[in-house]
C-alpha atoms as a PDB file:
ATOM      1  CA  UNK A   1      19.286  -6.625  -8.763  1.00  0.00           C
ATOM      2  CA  UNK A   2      19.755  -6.758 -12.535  1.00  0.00           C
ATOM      3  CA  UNK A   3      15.909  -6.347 -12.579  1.00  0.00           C
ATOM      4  CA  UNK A   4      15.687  -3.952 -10.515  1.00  0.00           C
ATOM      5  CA  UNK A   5      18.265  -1.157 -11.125  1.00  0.00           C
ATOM      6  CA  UNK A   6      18.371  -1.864 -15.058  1.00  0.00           C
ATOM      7  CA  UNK A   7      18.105  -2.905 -18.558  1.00  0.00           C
ATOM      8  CA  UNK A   8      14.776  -4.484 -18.727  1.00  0.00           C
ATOM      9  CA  UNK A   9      13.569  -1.681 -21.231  1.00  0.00           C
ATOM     10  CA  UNK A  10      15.289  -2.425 -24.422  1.00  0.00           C
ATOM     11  CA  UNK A  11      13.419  -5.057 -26.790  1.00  0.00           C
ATOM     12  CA  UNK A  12      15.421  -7.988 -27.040  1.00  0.00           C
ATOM     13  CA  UNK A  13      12.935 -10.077 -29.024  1.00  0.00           C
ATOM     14  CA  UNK A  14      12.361  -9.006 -32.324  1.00  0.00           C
ATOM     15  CA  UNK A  15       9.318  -7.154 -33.296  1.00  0.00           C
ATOM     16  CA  UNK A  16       6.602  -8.984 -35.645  1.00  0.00           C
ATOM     17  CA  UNK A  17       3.441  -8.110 -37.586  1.00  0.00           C
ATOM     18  CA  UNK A  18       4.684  -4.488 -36.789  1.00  0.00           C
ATOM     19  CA  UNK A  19       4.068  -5.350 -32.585  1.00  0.00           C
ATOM     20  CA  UNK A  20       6.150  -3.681 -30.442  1.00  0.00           C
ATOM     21  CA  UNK A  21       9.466  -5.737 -29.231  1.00  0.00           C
ATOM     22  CA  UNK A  22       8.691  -7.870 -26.206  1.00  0.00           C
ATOM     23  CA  UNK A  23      10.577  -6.128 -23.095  1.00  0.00           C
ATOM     24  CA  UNK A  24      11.097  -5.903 -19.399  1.00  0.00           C
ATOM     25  CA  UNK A  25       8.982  -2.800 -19.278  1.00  0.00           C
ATOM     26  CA  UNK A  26       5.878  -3.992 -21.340  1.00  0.00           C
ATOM     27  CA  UNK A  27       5.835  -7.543 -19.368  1.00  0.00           C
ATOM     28  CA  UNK A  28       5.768  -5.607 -15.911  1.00  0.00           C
ATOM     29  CA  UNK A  29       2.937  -2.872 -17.301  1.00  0.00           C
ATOM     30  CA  UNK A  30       1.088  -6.002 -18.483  1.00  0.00           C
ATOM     31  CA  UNK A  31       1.279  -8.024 -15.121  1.00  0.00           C
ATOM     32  CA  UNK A  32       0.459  -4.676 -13.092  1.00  0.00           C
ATOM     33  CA  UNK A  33      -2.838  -4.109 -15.589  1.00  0.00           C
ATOM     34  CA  UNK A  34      -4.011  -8.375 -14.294  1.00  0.00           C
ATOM     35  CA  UNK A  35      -3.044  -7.375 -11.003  1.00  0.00           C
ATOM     36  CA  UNK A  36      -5.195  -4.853 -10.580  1.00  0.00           C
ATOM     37  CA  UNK A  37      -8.200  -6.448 -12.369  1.00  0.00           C
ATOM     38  CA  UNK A  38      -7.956  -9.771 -11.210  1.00  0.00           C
ATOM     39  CA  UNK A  39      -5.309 -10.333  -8.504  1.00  0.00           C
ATOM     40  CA  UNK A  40      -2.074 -11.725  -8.313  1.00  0.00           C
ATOM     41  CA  UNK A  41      -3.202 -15.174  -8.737  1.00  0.00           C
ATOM     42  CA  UNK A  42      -4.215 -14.232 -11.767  1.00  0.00           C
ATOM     43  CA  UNK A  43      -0.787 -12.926 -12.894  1.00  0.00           C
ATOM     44  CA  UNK A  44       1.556 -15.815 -14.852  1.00  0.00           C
ATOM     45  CA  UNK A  45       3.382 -16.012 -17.517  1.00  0.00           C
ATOM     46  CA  UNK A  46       1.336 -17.950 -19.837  1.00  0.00           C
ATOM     47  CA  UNK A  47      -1.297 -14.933 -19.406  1.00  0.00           C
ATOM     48  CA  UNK A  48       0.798 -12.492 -19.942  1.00  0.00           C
ATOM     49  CA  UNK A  49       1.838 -13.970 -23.086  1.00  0.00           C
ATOM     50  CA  UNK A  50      -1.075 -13.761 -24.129  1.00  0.00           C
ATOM     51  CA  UNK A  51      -2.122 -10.645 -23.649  1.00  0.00           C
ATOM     52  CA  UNK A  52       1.047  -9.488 -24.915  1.00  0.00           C
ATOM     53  CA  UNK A  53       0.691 -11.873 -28.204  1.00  0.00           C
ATOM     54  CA  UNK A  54       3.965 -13.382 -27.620  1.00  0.00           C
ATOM     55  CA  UNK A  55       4.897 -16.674 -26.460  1.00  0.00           C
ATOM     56  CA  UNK A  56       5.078 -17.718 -22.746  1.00  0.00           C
ATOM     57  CA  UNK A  57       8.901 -19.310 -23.303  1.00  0.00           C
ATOM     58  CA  UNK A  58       9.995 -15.651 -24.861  1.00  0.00           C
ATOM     59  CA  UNK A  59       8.867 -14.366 -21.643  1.00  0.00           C
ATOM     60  CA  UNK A  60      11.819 -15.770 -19.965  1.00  0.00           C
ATOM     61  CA  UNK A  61      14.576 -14.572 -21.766  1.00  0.00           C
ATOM     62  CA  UNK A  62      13.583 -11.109 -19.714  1.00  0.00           C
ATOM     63  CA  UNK A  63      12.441 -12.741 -16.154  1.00  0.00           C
ATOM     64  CA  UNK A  64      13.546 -15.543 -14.499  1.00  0.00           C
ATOM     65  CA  UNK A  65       9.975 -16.065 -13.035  1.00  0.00           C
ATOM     66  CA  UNK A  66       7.219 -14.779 -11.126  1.00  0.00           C
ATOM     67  CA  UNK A  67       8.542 -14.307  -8.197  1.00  0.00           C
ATOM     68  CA  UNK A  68      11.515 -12.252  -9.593  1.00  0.00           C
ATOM     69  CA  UNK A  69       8.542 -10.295 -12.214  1.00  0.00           C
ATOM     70  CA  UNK A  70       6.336  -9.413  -8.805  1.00  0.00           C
ATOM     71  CA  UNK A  71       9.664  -7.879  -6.750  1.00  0.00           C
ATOM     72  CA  UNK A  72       9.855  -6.210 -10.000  1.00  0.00           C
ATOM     73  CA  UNK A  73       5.888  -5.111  -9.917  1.00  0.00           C
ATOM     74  CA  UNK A  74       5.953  -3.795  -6.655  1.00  0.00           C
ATOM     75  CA  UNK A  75       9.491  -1.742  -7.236  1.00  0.00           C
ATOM     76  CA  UNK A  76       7.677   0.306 -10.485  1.00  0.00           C
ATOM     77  CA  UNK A  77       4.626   0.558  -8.275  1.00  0.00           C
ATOM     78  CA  UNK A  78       6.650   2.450  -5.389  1.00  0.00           C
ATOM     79  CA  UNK A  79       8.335   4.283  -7.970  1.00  0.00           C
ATOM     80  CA  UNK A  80       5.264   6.642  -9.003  1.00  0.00           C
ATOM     81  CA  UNK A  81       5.285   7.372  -5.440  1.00  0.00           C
ATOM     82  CA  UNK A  82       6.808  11.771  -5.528  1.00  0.00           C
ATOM     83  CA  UNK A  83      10.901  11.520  -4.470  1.00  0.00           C
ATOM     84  CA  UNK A  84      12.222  13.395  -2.019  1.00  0.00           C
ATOM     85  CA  UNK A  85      11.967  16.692  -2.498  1.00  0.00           C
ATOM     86  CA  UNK A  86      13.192  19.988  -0.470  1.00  0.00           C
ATOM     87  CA  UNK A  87      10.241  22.312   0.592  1.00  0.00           C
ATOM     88  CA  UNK A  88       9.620  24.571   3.440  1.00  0.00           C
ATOM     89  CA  UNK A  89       7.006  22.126   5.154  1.00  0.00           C
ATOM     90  CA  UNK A  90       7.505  21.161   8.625  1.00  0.00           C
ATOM     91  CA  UNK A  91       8.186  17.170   9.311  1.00  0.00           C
ATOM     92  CA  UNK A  92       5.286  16.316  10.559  1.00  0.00           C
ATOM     93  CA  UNK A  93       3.059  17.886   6.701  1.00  0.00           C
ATOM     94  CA  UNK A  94       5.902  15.892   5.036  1.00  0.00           C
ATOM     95  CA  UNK A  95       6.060  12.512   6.543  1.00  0.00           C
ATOM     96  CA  UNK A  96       1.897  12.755   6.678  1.00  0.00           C
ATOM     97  CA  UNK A  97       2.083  13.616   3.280  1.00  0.00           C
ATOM     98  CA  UNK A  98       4.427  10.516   2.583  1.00  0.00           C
ATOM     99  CA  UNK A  99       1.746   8.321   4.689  1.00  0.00           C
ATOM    100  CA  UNK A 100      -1.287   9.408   2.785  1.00  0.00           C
ATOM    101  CA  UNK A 101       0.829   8.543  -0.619  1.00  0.00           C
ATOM    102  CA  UNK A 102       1.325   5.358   0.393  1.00  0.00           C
ATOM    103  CA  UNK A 103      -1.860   4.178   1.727  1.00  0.00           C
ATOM    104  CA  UNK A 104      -3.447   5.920  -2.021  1.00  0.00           C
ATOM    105  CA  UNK A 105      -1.397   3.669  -3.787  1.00  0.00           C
ATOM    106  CA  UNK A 106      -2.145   0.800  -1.970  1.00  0.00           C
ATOM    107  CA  UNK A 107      -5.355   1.258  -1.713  1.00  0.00           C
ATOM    108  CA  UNK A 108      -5.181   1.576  -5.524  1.00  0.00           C
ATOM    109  CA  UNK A 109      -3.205  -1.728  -6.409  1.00  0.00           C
ATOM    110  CA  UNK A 110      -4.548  -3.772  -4.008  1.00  0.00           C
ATOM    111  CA  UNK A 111      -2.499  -6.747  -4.906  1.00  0.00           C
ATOM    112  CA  UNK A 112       0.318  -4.940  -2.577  1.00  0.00           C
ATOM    113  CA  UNK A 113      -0.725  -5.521   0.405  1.00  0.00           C
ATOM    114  CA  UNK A 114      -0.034  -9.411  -0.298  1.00  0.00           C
ATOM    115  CA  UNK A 115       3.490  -9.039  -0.924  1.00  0.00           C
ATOM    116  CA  UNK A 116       4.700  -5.456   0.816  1.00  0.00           C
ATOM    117  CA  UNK A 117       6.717  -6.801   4.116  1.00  0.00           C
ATOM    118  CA  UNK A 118       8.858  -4.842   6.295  1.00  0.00           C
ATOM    119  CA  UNK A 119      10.968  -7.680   6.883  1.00  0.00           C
ATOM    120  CA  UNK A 120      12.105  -7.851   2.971  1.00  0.00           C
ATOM    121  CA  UNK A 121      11.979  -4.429   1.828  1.00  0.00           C
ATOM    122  CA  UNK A 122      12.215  -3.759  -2.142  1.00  0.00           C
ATOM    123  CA  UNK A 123      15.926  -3.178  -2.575  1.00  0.00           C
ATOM    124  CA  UNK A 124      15.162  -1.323  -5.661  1.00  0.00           C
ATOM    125  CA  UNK A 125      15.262   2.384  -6.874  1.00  0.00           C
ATOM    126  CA  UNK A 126      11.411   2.813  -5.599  1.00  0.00           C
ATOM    127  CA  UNK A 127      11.684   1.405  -2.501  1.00  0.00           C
ATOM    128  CA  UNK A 128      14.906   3.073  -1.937  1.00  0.00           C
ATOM    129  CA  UNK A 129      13.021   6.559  -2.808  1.00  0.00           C
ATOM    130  CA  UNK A 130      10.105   5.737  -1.131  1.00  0.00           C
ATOM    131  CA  UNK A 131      12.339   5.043   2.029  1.00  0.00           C
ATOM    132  CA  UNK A 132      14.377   8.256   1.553  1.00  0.00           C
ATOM    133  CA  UNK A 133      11.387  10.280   1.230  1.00  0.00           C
ATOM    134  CA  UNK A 134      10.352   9.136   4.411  1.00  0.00           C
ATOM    135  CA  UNK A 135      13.826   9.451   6.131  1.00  0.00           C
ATOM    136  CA  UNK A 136      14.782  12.988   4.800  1.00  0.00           C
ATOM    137  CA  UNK A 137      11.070  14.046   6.727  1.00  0.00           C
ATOM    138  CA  UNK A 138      12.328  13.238  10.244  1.00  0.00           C
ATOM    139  CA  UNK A 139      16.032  14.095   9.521  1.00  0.00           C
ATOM    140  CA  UNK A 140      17.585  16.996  11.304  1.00  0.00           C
ATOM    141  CA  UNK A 141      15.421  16.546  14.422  1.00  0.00           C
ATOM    142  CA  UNK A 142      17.847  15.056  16.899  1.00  0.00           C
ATOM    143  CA  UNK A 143      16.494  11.503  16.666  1.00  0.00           C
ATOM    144  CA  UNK A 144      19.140   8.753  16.064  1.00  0.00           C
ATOM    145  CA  UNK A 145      19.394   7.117  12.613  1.00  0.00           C
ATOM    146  CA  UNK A 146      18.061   3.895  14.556  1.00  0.00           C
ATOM    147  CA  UNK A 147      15.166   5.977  15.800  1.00  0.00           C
ATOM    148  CA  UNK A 148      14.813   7.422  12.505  1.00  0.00           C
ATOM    149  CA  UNK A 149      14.364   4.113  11.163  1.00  0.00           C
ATOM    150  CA  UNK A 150      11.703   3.226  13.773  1.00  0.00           C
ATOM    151  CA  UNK A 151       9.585   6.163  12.583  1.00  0.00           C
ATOM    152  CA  UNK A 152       9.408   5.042   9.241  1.00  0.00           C
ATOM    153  CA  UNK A 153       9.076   1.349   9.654  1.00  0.00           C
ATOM    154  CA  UNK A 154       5.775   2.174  12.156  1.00  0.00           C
ATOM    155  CA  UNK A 155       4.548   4.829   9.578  1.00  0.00           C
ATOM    156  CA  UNK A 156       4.726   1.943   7.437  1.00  0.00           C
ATOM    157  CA  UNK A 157       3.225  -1.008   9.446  1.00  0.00           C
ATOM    158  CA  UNK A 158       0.254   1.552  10.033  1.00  0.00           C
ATOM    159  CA  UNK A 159      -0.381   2.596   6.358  1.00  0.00           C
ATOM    160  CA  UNK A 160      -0.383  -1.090   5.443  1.00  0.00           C
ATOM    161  CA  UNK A 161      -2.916  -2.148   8.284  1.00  0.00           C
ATOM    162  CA  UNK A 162      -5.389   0.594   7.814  1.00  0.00           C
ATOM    163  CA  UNK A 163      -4.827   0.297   3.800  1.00  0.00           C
ATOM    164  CA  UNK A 164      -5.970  -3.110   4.009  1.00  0.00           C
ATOM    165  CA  UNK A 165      -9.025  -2.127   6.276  1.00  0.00           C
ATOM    166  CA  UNK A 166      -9.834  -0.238   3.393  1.00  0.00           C
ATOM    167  CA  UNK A 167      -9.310  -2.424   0.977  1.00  0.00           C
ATOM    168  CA  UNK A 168     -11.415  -5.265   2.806  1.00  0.00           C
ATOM    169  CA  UNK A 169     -14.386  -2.810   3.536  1.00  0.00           C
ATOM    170  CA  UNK A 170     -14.642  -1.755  -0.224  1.00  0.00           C
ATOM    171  CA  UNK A 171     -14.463  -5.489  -1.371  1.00  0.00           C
ATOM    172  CA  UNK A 172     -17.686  -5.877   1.049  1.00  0.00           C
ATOM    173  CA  UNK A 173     -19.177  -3.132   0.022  1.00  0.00           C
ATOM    174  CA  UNK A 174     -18.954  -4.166  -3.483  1.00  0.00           C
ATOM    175  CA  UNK A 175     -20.828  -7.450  -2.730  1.00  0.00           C
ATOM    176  CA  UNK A 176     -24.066  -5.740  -1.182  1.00  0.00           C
ATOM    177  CA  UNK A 177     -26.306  -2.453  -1.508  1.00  0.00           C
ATOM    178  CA  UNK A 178     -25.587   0.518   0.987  1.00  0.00           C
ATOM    179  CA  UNK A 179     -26.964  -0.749   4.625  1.00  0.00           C
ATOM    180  CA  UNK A 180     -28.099  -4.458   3.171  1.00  0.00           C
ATOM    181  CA  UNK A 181     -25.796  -5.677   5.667  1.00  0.00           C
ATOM    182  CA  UNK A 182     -27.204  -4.005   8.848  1.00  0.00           C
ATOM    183  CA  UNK A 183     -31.011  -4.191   7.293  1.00  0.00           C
ATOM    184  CA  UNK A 184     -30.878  -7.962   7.333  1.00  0.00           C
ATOM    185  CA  UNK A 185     -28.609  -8.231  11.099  1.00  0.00           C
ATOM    186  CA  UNK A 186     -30.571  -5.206  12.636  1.00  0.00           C
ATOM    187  CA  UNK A 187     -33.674  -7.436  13.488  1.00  0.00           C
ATOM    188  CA  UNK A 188     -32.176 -10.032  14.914  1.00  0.00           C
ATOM    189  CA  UNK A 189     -29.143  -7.877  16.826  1.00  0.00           C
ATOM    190  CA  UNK A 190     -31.987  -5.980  17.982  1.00  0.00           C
ATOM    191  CA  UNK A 191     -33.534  -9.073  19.860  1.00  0.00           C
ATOM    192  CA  UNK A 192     -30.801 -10.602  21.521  1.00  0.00           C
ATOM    193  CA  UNK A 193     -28.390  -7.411  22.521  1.00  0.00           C
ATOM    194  CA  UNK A 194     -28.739  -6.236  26.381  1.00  0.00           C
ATOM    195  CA  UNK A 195     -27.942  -2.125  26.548  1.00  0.00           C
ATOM    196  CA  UNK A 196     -28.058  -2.594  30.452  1.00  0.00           C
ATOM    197  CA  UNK A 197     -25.418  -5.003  29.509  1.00  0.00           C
ATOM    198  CA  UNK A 198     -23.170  -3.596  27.388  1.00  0.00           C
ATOM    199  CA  UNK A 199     -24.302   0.543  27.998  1.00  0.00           C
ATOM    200  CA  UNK A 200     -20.717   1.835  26.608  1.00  0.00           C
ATOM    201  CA  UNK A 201     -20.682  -0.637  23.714  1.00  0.00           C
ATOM    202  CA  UNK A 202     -24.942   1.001  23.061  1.00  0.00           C
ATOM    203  CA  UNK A 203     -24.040   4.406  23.007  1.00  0.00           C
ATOM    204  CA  UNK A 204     -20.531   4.863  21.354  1.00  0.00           C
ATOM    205  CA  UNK A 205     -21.312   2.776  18.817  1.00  0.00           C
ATOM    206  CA  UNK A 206     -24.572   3.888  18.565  1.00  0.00           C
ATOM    207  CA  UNK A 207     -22.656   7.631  18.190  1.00  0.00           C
ATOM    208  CA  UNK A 208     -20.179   6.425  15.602  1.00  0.00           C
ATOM    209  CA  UNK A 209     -22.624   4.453  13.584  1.00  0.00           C
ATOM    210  CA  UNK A 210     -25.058   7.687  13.204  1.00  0.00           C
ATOM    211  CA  UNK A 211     -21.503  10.073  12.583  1.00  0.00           C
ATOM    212  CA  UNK A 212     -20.712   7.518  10.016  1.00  0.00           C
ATOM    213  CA  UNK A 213     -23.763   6.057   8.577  1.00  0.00           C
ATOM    214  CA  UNK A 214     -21.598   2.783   8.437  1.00  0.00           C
ATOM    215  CA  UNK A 215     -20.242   0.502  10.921  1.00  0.00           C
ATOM    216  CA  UNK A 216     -16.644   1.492   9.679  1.00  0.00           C
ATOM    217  CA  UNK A 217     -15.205   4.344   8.165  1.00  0.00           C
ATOM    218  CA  UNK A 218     -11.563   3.981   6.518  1.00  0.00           C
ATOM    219  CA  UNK A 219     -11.036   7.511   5.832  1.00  0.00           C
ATOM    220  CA  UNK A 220     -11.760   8.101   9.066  1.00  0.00           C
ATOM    221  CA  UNK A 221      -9.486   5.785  10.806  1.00  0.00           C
ATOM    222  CA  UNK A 222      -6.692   6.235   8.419  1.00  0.00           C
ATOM    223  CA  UNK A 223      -6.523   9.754   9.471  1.00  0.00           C
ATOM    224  CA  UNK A 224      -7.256   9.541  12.943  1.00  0.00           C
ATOM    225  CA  UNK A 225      -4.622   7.167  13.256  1.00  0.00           C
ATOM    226  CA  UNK A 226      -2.134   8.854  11.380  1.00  0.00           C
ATOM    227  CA  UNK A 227      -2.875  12.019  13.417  1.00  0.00           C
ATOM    228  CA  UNK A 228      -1.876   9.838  16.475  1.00  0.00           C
ATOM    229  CA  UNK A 229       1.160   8.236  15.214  1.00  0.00           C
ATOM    230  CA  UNK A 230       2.369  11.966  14.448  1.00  0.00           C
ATOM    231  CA  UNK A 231       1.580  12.848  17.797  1.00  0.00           C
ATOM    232  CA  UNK A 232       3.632  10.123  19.150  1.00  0.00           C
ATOM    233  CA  UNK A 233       6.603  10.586  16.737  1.00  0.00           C
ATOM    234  CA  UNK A 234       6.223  14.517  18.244  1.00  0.00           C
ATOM    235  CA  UNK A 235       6.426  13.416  21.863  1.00  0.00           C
ATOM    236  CA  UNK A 236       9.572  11.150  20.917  1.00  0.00           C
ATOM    237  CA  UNK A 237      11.357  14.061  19.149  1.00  0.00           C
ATOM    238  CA  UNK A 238      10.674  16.700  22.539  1.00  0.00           C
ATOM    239  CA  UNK A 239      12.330  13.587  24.381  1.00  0.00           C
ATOM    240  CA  UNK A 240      15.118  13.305  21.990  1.00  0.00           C
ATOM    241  CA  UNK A 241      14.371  10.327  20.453  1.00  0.00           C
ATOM    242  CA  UNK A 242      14.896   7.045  23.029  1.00  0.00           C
ATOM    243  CA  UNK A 243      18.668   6.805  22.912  1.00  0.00           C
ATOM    244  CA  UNK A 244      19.713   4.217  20.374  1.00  0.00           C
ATOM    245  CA  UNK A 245      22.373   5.073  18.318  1.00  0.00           C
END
């Protein structure tokens, strides 16, 4: 919690060679910068000594360790995310707005989506935004604060899952030219797969492929599905929510 909510950002070690004093806030913007690049694997403290040009022990007397420097991470990550703010939008532009947020910065640090879980949320000022944020866009509708809750926590569970779609289908494409993947199957698929067999299988996915030009399209289903989520979180709020207090 110390982390978290608090004085990590003044230098405790002393400055040398004219280098900037070793702090909280330099260790995490160092360890976000490998993340991004290489992974979380890739993120420890000897490394980050080093690219800091300090040494790995002085690391400590900030963080405990890397599991307490990723909670950390992930907290300044969520915290770039815009607070809740007041505007004349209605709730379902706001909490779309807080969805597509999310899944961009995801999407951008990649090394998220092996540590974000709705079972241990980030107890710290950007998670507690983030989750605000969220709230304050369903709040005022006549759903219970349990069915508020539920909102977010699905708006959630869906940004994750299609952000990691995402994030697997650009990691393919990366590895391959545009269509090298369906060149080299096509043949073959071609031989062995029975239309007469399979006709609704031919022709939607024929249809999606051509609409597409790719066998997946994460755009796409990120906003499809978040179009249907809102129009489920719509139906609940016409019902008055499902009754939980």
């Amino acid at each position: 919690m110390e982390l978290l909510w608090g004085g990590g950002s003044t230098p405790i070690s002393r400055p040398r060679n004219g280098k900037p004093g070793l702090t909280l806030d330099r260790i995490v913007e160092a360890a976000v910068s490998v993340a991004d690049a290489e992974g979380l694997d890739a993120v420890s403290m000897r490394r980050l000594a080093a690219e800091l040009g300090a040494g790995a022990m002085s690391l400590y007397t900030h963080v405990p360790g890397k599991t307490e420097l990723v909670e950390v991470m992930l907290d300044r990550a969520l915290s770039t995310l815009d607070p809740a703010e007041e505007s004349g939008a209605g709730w379902r532009e706001r909490l779309a707005d807080a969805a597509r947020d999310y899944f961009q910065l995801l999407c951008a640090h990649p090394w998220m989506l092996g540590v974000v879980a709705l079972s241990r949320p980030v107890l710290g000022p950007g998670g507690m935004a983030k989750y605000e944020r969220e709230l304050r866009a369903v709040e005022g509708l006549g759903l219970s604060d349990l069915d508020m809750d539920s909102v977010v926590t699905l708006l959630d569970s869906f940004v994750a899952g299609a952000a990691r779609a995402a994030v697997d289908a650009d990691a393919a494409a990366a590895h391959e030219a545009d269509g090298e993947w369906w060149r080299s199957v096509a043949p073959h698929f071609e031989k062995v797969f029975d239309p007469g067999r399979f006709p609704l299988a031919a022709r939607v996915g024929t249809s999606a492929g051509e609409y597409h030009n790719a066998a997946f399209a994460p755009a796409h289903a990120f906003e499809f599905g978040l179009a249907r989520l809102l129009d489920g979180v719509g139906a609940l709020i016409v019902d008055g929510g499902t009754g939980g207090d």
